[in-house]
Protein backbone atom coordinates (compact mmCIF):
# COMPACT_ATOMS: atom_id res chain seq x y z
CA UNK A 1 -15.83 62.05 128.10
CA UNK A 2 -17.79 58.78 127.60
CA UNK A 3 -19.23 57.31 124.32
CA UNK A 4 -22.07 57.62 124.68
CA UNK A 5 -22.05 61.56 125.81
CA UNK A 6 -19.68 62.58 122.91
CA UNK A 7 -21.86 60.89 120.40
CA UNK A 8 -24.79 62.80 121.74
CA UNK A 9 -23.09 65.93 122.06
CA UNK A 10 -20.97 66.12 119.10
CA UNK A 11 -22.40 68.79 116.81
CA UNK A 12 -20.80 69.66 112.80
CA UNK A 13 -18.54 72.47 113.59
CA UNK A 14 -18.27 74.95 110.73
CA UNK A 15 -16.71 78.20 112.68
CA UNK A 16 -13.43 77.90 114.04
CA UNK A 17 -10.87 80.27 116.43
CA UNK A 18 -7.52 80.59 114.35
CA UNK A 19 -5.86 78.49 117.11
CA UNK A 20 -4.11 75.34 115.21
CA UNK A 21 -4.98 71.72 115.97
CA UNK A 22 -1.51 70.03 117.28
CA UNK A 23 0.56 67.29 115.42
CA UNK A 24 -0.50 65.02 118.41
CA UNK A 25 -4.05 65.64 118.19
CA UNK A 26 -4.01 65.41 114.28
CA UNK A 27 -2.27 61.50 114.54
CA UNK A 28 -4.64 60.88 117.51
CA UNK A 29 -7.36 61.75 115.32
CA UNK A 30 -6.07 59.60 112.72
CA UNK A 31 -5.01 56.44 114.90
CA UNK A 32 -8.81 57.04 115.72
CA UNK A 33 -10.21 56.45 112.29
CA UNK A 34 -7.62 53.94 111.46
CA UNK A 35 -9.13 51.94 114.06
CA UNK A 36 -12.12 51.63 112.44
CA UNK A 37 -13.73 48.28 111.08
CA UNK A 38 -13.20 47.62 107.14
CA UNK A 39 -14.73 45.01 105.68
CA UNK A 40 -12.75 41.71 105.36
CA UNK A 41 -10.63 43.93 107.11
CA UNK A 42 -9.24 45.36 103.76
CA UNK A 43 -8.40 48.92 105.37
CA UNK A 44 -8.74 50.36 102.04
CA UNK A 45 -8.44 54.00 103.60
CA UNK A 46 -5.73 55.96 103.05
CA UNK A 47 -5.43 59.98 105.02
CA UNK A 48 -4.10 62.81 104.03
CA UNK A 49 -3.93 65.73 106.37
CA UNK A 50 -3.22 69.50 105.17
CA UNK A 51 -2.56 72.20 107.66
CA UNK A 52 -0.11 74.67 105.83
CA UNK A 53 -2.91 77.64 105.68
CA UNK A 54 -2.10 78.43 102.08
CA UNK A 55 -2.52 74.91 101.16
CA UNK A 56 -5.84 75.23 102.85
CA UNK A 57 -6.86 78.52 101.02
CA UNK A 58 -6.04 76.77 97.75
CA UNK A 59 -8.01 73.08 99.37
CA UNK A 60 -11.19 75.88 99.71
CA UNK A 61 -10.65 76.59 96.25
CA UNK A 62 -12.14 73.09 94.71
CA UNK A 63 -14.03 72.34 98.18
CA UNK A 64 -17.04 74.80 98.05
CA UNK A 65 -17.97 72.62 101.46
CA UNK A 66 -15.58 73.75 103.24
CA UNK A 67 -17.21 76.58 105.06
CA UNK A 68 -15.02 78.82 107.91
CA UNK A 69 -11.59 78.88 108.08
CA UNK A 70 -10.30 75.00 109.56
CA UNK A 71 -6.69 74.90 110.88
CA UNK A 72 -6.65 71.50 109.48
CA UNK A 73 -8.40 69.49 106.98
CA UNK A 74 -8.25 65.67 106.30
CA UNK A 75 -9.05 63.89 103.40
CA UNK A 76 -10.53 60.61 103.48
CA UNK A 77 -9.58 58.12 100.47
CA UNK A 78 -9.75 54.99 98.81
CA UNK A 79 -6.88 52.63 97.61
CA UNK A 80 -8.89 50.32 95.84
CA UNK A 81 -5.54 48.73 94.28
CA UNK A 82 -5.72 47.57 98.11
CA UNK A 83 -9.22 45.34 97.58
CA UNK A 84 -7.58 42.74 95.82
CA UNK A 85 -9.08 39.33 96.77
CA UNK A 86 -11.36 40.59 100.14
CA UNK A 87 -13.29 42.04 98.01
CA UNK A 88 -14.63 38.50 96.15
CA UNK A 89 -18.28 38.16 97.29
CA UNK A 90 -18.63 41.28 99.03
CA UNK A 91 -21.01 44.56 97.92
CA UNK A 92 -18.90 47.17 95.76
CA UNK A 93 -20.38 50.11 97.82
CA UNK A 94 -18.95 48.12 101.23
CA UNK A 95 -15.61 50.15 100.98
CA UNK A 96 -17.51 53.69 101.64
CA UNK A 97 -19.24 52.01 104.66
CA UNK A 98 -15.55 51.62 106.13
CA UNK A 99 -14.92 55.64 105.25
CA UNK A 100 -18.35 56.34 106.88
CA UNK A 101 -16.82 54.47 110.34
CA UNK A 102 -13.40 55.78 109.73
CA UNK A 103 -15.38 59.24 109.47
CA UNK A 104 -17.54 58.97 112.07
CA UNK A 105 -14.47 57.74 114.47
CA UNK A 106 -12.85 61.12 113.51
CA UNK A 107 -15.30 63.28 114.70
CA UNK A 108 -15.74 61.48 118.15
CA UNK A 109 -12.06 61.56 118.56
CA UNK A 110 -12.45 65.51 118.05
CA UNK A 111 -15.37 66.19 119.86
CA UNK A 112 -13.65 64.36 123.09
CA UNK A 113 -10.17 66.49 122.36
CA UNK A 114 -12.49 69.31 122.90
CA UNK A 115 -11.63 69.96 118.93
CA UNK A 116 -14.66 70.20 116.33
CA UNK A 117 -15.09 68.98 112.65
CA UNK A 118 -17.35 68.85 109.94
CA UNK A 119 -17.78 66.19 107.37
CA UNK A 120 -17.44 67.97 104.06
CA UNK A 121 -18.81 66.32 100.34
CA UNK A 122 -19.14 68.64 97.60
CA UNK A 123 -15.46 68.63 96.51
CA UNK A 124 -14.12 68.53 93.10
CA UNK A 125 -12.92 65.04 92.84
CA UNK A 126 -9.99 65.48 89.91
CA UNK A 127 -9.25 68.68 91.03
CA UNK A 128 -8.42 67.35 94.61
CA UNK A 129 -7.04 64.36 93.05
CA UNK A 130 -4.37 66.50 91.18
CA UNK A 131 -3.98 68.93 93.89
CA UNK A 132 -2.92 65.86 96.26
CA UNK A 133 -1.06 64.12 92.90
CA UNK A 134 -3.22 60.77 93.76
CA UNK A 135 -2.22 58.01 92.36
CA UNK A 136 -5.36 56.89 89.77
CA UNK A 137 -5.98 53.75 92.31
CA UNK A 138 -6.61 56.01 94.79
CA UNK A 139 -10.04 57.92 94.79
CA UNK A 140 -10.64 60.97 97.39
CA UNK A 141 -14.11 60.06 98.80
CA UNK A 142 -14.67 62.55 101.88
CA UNK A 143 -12.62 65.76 103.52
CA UNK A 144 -13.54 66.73 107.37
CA UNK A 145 -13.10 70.12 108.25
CA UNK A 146 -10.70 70.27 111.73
CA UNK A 147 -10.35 73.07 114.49
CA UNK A 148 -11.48 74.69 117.89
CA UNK A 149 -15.11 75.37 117.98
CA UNK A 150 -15.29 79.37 117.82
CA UNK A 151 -18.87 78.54 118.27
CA UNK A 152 -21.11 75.36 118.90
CA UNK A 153 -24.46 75.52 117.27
CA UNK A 154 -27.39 73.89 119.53
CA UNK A 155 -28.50 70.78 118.82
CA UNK A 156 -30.21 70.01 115.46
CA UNK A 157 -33.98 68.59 115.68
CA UNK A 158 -33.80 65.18 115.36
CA UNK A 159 -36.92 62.90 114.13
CA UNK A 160 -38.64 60.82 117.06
CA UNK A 161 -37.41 57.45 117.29
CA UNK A 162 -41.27 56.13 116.69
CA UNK A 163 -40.76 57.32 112.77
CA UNK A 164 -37.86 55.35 112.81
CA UNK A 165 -37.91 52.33 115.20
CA UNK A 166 -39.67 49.13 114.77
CA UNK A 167 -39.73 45.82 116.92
CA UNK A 168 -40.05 42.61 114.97
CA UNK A 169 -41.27 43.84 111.51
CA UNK A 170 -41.91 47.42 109.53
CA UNK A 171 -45.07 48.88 110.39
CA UNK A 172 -46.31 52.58 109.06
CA UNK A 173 -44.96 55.09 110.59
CA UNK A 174 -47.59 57.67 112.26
CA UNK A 175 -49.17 60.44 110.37
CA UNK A 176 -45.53 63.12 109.07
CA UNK A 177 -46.31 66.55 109.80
């Protein structure tokens, strides 16, 4: 699979078979994200992967997110005792941009391993924090749901690019409706 196609045909994944995503696909997933750009190249990420299925009954517990039944769920942190001096001059918020790419590289990698994810947010953040006994330096930001597709939903209407893309300046986008 190129880029290009697995970006345009990767779809959030919420229903999965019970068939378990593999120690080698899980690390290739996470080389994946690992390779993603951090600012001043701080890599402030840190992954924690959960596949034991009672673990992941318990996860569901303080992730209402999480909907189906994943084989395998990642969380996506922050170690900001790892920002130390990159992070002079530089935007607070730049830190969750580098989870964003680290994300986003996570879901290609499963979409092309023919596996499918889901990006998951509402969480309970000191609930998961105590669940994975985080250090407090280290702040759980993100979880993405893992597994094989049971089904893939059809693609979701997108806006046209016209509402979105501008050459040169910002002009008014045409009438909404």
């Amino acid at each position: 699979m190129q880029t290009l196609e697995a970006i345009f045909s990767r779809r959030s994944i919420r229903s999965f078979t019970p068939d378990p995503v593999s120690d080698e696909e899980l690390q290739t997933i996470i080389q994946a994200a690992a390779a993603a750009p951090s600012a001043g190249n701080a890599q402030m990420w840190v992954f924690i992967a959960v596949r034991d299925t009672q673990r992941i009954a318990a996860l569901r517990a303080l992730a209402p997110g999480i909907i189906g039944r994943p084989t395998a769920v990642v969380i996506l942190c922050l170690d900001h005792q790892r920002r130390g001096d990159k992070a002079e001059g530089r935007q607070a918020n730049t830190p969750y941009y580098d989870i964003g790419t680290a994300l986003q590289n996570m879901l290609l990698a499963a979409c092309e391993m023919g596996l499918g994810g889901c990006a998951v947010g509402s969480f309970h953040p000191q609930g998961l924090a105590a669940f994975l006994s985080l250090p407090e330096t280290v702040e759980p930001c993100l979880l993405v749901a893992l597994g094989r597709p049971k089904v893939t939903p059809r693609a979701p209407r997108k806006r046209p690019l016209e509402e979105m893309y501008f050459r040169d300046r910002y002009e008014a986008p045409h009438a909404i409706g």
